[in-house]
C-alpha atoms as a PDB file:
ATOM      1  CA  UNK A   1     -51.053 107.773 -43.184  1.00  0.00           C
ATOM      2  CA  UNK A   2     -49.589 108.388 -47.067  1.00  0.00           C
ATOM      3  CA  UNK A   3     -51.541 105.046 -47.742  1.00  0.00           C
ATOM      4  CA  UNK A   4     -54.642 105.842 -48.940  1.00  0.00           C
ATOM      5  CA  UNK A   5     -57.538 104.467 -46.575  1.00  0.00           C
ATOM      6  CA  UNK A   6     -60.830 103.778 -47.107  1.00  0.00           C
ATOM      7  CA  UNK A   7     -64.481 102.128 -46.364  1.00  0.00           C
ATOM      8  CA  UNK A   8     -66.080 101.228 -49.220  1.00  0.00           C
ATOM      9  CA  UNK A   9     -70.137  99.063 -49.214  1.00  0.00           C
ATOM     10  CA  UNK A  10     -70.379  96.378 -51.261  1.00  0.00           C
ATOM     11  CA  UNK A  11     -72.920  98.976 -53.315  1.00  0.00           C
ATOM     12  CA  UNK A  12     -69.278 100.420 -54.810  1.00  0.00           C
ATOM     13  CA  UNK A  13     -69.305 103.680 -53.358  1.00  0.00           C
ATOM     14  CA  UNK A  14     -67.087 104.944 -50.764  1.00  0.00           C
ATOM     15  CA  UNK A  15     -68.354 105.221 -47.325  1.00  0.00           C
ATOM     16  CA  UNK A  16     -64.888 106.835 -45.964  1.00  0.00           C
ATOM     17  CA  UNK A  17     -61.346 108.231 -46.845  1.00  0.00           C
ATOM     18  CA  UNK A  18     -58.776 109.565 -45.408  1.00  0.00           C
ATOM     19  CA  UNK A  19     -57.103 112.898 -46.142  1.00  0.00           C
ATOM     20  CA  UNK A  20     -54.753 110.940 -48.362  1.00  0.00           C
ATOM     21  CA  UNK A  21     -56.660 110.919 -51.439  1.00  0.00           C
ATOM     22  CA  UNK A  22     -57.364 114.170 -51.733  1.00  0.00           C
ATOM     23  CA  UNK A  23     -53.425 114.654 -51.419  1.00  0.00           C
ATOM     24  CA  UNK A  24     -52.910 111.953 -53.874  1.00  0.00           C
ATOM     25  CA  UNK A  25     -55.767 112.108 -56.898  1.00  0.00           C
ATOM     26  CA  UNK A  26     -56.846 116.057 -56.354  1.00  0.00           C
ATOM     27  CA  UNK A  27     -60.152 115.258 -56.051  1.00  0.00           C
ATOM     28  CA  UNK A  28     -61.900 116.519 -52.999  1.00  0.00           C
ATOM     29  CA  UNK A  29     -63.654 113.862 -50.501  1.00  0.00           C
ATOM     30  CA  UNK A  30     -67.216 115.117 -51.401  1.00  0.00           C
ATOM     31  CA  UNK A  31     -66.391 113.853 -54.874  1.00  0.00           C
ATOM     32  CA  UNK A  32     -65.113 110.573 -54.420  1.00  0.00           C
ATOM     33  CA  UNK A  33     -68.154 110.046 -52.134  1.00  0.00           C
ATOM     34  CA  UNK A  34     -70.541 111.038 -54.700  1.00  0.00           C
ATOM     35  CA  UNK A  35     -70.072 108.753 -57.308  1.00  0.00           C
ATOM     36  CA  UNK A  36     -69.072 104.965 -57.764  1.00  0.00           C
ATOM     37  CA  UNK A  37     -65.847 104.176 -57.095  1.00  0.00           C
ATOM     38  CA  UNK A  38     -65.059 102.383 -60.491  1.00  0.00           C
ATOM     39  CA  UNK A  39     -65.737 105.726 -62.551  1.00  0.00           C
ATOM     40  CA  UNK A  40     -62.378 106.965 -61.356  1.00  0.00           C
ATOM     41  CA  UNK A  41     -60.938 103.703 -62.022  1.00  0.00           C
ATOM     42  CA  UNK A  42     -59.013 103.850 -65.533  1.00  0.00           C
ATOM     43  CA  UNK A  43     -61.447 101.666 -68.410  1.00  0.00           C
ATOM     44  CA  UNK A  44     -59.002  99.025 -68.666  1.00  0.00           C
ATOM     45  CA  UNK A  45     -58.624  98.156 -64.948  1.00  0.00           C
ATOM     46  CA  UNK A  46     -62.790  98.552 -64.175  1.00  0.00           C
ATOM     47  CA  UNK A  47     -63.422  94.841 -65.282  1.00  0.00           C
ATOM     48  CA  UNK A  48     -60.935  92.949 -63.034  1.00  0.00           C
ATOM     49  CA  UNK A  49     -61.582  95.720 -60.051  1.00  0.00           C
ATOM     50  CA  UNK A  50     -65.470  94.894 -60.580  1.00  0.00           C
ATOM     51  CA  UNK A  51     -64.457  90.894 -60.355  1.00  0.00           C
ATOM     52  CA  UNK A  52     -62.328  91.466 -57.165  1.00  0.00           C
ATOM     53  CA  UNK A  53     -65.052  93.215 -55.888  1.00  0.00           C
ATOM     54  CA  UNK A  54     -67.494  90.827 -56.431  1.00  0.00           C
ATOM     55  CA  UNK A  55     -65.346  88.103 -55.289  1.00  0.00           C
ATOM     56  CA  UNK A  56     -64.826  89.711 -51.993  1.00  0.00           C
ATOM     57  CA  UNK A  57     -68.548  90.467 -51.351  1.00  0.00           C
ATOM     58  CA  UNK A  58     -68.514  86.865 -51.643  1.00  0.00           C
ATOM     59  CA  UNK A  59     -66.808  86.353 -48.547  1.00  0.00           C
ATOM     60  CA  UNK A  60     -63.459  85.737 -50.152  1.00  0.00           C
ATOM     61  CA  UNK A  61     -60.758  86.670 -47.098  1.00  0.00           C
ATOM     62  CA  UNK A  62     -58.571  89.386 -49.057  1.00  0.00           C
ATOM     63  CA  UNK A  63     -58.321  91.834 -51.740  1.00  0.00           C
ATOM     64  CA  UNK A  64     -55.337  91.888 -53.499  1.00  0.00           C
ATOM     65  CA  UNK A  65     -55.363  94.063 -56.393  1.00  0.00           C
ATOM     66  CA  UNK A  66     -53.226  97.226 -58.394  1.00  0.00           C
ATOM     67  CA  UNK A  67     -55.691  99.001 -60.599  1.00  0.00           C
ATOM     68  CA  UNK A  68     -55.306 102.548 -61.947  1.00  0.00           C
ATOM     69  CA  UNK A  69     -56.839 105.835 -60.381  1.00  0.00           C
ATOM     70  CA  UNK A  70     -57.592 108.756 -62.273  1.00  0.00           C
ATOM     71  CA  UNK A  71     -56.937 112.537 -60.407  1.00  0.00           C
ATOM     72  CA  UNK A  72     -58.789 115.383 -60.956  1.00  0.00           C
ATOM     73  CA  UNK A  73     -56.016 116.946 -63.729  1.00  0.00           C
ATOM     74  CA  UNK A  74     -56.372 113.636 -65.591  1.00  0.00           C
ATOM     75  CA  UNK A  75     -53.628 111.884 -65.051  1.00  0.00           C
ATOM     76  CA  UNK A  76     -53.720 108.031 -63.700  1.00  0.00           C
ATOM     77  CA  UNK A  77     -51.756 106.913 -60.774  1.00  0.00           C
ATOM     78  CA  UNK A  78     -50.949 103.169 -60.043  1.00  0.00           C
ATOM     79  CA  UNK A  79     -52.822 101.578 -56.846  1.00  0.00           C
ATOM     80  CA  UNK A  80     -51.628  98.417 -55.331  1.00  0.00           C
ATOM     81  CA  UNK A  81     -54.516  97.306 -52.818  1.00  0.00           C
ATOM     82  CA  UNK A  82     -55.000  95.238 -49.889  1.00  0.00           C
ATOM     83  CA  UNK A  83     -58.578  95.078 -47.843  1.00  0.00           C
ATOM     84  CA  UNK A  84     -60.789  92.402 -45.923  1.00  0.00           C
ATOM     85  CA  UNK A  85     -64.683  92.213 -46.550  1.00  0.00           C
ATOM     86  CA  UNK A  86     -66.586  92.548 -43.624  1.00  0.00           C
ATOM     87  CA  UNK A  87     -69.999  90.512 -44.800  1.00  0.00           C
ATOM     88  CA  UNK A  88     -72.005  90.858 -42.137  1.00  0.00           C
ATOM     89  CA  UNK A  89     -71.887  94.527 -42.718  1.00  0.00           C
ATOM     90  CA  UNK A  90     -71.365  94.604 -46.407  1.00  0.00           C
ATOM     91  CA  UNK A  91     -68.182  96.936 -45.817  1.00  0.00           C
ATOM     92  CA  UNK A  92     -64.504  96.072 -47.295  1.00  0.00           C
ATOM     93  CA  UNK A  93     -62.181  97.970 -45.362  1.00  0.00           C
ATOM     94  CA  UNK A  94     -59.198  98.686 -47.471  1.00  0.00           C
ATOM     95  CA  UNK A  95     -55.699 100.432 -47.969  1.00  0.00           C
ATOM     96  CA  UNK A  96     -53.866 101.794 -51.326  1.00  0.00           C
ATOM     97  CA  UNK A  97     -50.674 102.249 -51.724  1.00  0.00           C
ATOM     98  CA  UNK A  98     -49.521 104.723 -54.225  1.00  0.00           C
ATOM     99  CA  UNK A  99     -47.077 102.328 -56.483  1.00  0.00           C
ATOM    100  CA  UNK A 100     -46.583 104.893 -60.163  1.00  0.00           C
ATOM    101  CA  UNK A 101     -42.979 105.141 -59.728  1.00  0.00           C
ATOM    102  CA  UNK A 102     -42.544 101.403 -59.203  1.00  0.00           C
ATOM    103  CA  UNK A 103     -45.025 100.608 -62.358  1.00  0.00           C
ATOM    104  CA  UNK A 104     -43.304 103.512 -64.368  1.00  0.00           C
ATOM    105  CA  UNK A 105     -39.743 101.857 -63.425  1.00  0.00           C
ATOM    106  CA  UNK A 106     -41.132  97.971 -64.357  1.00  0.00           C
ATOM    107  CA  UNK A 107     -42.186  99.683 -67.643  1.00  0.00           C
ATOM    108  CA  UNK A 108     -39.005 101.956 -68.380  1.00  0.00           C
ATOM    109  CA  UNK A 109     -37.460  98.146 -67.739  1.00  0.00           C
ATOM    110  CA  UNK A 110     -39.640  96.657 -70.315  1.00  0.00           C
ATOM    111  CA  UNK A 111     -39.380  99.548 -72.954  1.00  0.00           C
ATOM    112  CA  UNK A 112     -34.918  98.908 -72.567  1.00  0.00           C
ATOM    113  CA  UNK A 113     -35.638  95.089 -72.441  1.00  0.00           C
ATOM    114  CA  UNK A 114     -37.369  95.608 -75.960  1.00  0.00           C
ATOM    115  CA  UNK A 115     -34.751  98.355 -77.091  1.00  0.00           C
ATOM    116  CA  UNK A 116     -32.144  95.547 -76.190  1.00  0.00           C
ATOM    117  CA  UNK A 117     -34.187  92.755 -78.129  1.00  0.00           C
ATOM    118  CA  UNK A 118     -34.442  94.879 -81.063  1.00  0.00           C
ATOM    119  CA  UNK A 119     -30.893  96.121 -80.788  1.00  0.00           C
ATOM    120  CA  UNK A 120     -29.481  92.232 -80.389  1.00  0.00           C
ATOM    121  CA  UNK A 121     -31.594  91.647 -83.717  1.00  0.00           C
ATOM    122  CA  UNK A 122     -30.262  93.855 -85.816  1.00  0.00           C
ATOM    123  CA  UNK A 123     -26.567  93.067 -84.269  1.00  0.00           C
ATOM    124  CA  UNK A 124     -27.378  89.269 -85.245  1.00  0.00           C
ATOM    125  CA  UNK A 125     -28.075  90.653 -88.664  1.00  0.00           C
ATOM    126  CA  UNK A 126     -25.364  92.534 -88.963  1.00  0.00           C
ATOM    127  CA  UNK A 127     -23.233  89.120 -87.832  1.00  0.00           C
ATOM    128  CA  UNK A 128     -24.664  87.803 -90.948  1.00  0.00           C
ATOM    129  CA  UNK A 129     -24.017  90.341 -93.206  1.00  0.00           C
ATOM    130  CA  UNK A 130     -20.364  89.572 -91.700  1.00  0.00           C
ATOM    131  CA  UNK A 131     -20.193  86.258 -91.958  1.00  0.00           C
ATOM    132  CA  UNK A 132     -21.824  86.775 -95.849  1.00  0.00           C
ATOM    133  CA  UNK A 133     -18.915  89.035 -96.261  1.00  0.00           C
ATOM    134  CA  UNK A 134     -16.362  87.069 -94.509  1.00  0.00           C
ATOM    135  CA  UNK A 135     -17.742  84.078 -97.314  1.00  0.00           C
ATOM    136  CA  UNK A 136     -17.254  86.215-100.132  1.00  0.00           C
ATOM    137  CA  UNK A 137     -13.860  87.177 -99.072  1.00  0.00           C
ATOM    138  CA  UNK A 138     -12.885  83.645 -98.608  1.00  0.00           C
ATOM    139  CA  UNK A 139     -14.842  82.371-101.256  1.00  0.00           C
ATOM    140  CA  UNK A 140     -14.863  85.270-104.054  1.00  0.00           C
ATOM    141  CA  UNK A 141     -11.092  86.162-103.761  1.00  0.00           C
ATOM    142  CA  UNK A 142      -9.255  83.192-103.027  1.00  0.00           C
ATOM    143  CA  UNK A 143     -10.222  81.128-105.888  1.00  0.00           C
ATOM    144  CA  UNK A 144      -9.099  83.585-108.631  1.00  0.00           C
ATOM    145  CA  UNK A 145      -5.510  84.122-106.336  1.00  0.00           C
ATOM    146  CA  UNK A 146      -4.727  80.046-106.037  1.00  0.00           C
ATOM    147  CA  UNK A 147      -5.827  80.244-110.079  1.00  0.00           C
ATOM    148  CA  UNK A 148      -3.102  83.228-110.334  1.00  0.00           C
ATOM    149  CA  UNK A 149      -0.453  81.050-108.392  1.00  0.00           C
ATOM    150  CA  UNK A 150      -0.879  78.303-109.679  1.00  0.00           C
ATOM    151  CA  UNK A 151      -0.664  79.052-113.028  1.00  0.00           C
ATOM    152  CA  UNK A 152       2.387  80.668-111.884  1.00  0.00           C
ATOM    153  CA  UNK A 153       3.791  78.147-110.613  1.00  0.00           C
ATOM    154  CA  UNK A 154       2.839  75.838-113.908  1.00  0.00           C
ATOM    155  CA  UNK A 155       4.951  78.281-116.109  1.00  0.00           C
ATOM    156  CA  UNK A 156       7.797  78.102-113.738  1.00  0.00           C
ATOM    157  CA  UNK A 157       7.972  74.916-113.677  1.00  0.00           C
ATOM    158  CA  UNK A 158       7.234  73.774-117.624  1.00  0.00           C
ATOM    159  CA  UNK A 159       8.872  76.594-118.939  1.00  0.00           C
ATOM    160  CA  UNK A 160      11.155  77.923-116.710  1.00  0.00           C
ATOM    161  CA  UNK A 161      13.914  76.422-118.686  1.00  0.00           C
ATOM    162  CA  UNK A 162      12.844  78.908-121.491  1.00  0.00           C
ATOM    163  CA  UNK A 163      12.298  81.840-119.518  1.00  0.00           C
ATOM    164  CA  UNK A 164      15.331  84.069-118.847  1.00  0.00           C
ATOM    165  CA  UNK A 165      15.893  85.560-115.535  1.00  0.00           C
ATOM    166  CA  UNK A 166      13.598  88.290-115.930  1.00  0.00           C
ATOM    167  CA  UNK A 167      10.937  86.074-116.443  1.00  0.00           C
ATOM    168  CA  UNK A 168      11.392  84.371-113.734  1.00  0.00           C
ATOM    169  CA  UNK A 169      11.377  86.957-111.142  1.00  0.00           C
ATOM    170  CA  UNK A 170       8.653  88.178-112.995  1.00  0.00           C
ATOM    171  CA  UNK A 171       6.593  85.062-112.024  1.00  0.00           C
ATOM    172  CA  UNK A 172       8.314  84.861-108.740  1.00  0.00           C
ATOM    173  CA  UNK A 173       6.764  88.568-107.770  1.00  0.00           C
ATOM    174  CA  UNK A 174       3.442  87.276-108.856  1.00  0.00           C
ATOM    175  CA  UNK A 175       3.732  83.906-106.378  1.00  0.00           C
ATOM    176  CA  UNK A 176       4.930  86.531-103.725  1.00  0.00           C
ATOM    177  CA  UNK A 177       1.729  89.101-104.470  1.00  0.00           C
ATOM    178  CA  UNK A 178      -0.869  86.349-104.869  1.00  0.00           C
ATOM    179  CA  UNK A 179       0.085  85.001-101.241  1.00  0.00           C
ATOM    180  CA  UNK A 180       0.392  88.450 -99.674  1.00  0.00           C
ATOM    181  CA  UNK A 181      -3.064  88.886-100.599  1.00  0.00           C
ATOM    182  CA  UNK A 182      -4.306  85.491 -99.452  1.00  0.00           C
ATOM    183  CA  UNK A 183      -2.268  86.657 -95.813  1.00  0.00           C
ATOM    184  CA  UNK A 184      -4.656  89.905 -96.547  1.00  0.00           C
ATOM    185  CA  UNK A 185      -7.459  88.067 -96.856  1.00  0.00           C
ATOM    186  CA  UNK A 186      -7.180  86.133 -93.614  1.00  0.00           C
ATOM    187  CA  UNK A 187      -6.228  89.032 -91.883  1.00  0.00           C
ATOM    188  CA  UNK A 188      -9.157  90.794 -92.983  1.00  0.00           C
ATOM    189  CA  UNK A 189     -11.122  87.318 -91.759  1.00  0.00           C
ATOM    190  CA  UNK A 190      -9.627  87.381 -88.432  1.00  0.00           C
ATOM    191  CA  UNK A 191     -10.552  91.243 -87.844  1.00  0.00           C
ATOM    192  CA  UNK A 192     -14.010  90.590 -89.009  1.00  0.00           C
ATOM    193  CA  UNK A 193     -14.186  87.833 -86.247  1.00  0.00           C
ATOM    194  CA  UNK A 194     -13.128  90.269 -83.734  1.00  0.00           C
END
């Protein structure tokens, strides 16, 4: 079997394995016999292995349980468990299946999910840097061009009469360049939108 298989007493050492662990963890069968099972169990995972454990030499039906294993060169690998107690004889026969690549996956999936978080935060704050911008651009510049116009517009028309033709299309140019620049500026609005 790939799975790994064992026999372990309700003591918490192993009573058998199958060649699978060795091929799995490195460490020989002699010395997964020799010690308890939870000192090659990862220090985070040894509290809720030791409650499974005791729940199952309770009689509880199942085990149900992914816990980390440590191999001989150090390294963990990710167990996902499934066993039934036998009480009479203080046994739990049980069966490991090697699940890293499926834990390593989950967390390659949380590491993008919190690239993606952090990258849709600093896009939402570069929205409002936009939307400050496209306020300052509506704000900021449109007031001093409807002041330019219209004061344009007040010499035309109270002292056009005065004003000889030169004048005039002098004012005229300024109308036409004050609302170029307000088309500019909702241009400019519209692109930042986009």
């Amino acid at each position: 079997s790939i799975d790994l298989l064992c026999i372990a007493g309700f003591d918490g050492f192993f009573r058998q394995l199958n060649p699978a662990w060795e091929k799995t963890l490195g460490w020989t069968k002699e010395e997964l016999l020799a010690k308890p099972y939870v000192e090659f169990i990862h220090p985070e995972d040894r509290h809720s292995t030791t409650k499974e454990a005791q729940r199952v030499s309770r009689g509880e039906d199942t085990i149900s349980i992914e816990n980390r294993y440590r191999c001989k060169d150090g390294s963990y690998r990710w167990l996902q468990w499934k066993g039934i107690p036998l009480i009479e004889r203080q046994l739990i026969y049980a069966t490991a299946r090697d699940v890293t690549a499926r834990k390593e996956a989950e967390e390659e999936i949380k590491r993008l999910n919190a690239d993606l978080k952090q990258q849709t935060v600093q896009l939402e704050a570069a929205n409002k840097e936009l939307e400050t911008f496209s306020y300052s651009i509506s704000h900021d510049l449109r007031a001093p061009l409807r002041a330019i116009d219209g004061f344009s517009l007040a010499l035309l028309e109270d002292f056009g009469d005065r004003l000889n033709p030169e004048g005039k299309d002098h004012l005229h140019r300024v109308r036409r360049a004050t609302q170029r620049m307000a088309q500019l500026i909702d241009d400019i609005l519209s692109l930042s939108r986009v």
